[in-house]
Protein backbone atom coordinates (compact mmCIF):
# COMPACT_ATOMS: atom_id res chain seq x y z
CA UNK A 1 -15.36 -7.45 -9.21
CA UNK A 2 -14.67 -4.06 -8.77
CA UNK A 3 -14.04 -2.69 -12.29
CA UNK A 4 -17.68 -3.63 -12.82
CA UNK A 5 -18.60 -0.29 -13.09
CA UNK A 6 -15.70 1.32 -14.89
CA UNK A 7 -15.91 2.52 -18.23
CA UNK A 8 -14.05 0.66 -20.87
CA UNK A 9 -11.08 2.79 -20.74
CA UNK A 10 -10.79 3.28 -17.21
CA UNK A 11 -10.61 -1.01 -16.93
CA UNK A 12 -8.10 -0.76 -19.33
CA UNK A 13 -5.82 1.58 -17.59
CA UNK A 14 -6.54 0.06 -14.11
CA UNK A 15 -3.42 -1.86 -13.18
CA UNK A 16 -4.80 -5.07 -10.37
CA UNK A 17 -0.98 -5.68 -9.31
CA UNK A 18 -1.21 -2.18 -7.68
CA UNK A 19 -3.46 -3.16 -5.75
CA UNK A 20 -2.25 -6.11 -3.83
CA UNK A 21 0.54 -4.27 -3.25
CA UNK A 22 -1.31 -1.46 -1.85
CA UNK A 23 -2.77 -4.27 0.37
CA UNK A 24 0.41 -5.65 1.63
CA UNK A 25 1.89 -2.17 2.58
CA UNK A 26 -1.33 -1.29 4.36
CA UNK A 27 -0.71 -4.73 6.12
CA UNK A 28 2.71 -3.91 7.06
CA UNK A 29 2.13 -0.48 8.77
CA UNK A 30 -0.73 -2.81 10.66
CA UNK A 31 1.63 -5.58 11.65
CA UNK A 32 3.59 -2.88 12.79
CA UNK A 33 1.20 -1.23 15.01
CA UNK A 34 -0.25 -3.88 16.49
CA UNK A 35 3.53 -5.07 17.30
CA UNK A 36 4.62 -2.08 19.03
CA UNK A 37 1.05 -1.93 20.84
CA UNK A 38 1.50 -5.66 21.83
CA UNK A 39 5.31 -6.38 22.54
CA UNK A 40 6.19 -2.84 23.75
CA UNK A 41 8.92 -0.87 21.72
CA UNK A 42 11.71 -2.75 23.40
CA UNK A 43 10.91 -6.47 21.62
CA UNK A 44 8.45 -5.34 18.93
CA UNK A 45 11.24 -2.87 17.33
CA UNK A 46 12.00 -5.72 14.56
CA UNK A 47 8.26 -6.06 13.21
CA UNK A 48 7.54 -2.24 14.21
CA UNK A 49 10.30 -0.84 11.56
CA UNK A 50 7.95 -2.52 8.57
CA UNK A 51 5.78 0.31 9.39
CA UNK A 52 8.33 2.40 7.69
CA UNK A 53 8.67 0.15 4.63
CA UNK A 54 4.93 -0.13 4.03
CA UNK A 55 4.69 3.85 4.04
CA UNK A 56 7.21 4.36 1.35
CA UNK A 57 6.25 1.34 -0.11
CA UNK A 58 2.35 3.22 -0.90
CA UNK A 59 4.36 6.52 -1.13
CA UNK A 60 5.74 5.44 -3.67
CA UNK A 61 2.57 3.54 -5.70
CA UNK A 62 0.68 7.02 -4.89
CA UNK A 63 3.46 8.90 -6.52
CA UNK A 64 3.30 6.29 -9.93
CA UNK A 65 0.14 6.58 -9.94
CA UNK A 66 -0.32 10.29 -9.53
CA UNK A 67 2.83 10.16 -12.45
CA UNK A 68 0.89 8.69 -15.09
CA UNK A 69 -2.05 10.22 -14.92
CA UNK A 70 -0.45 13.70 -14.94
CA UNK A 71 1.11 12.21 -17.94
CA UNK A 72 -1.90 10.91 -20.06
């Protein structure tokens, strides 16, 4: 578990969902690259535009995260 050594507040402000999602964005802008490496840029341009999606995608959690903290 990795809020094993958190302190009682900080597991109490951690929010898990953030981090699957973190996962799956990291995994898009992976699918991605290894598409475009793979398939070339001609027939890997369908799976190599997630790459885009999963940047915003932890832009975005970064930014939330970044958000509240600033705002505790």
């Amino acid at each position: 578990m990795r809020d094993a050594g958190l302190s009682p507040e900080a597991r109490a402000q951690h929010i898990p969902s953030l981090d699957g999602l973190r996962a799956v964005s990291i995994a898009l802008v992976v699918v991605s690259h290894v598409a475009l490496e793979s398939l070339g840029p001609r027939r890997g341009h369908a799976l190599g535009a997630l790459g885009g999606l999963g940047v915003r995608v932890f832009f975005v959690i970064s930014g939330f995260l970044i958000t509240t903290l600033l705002l505790r």
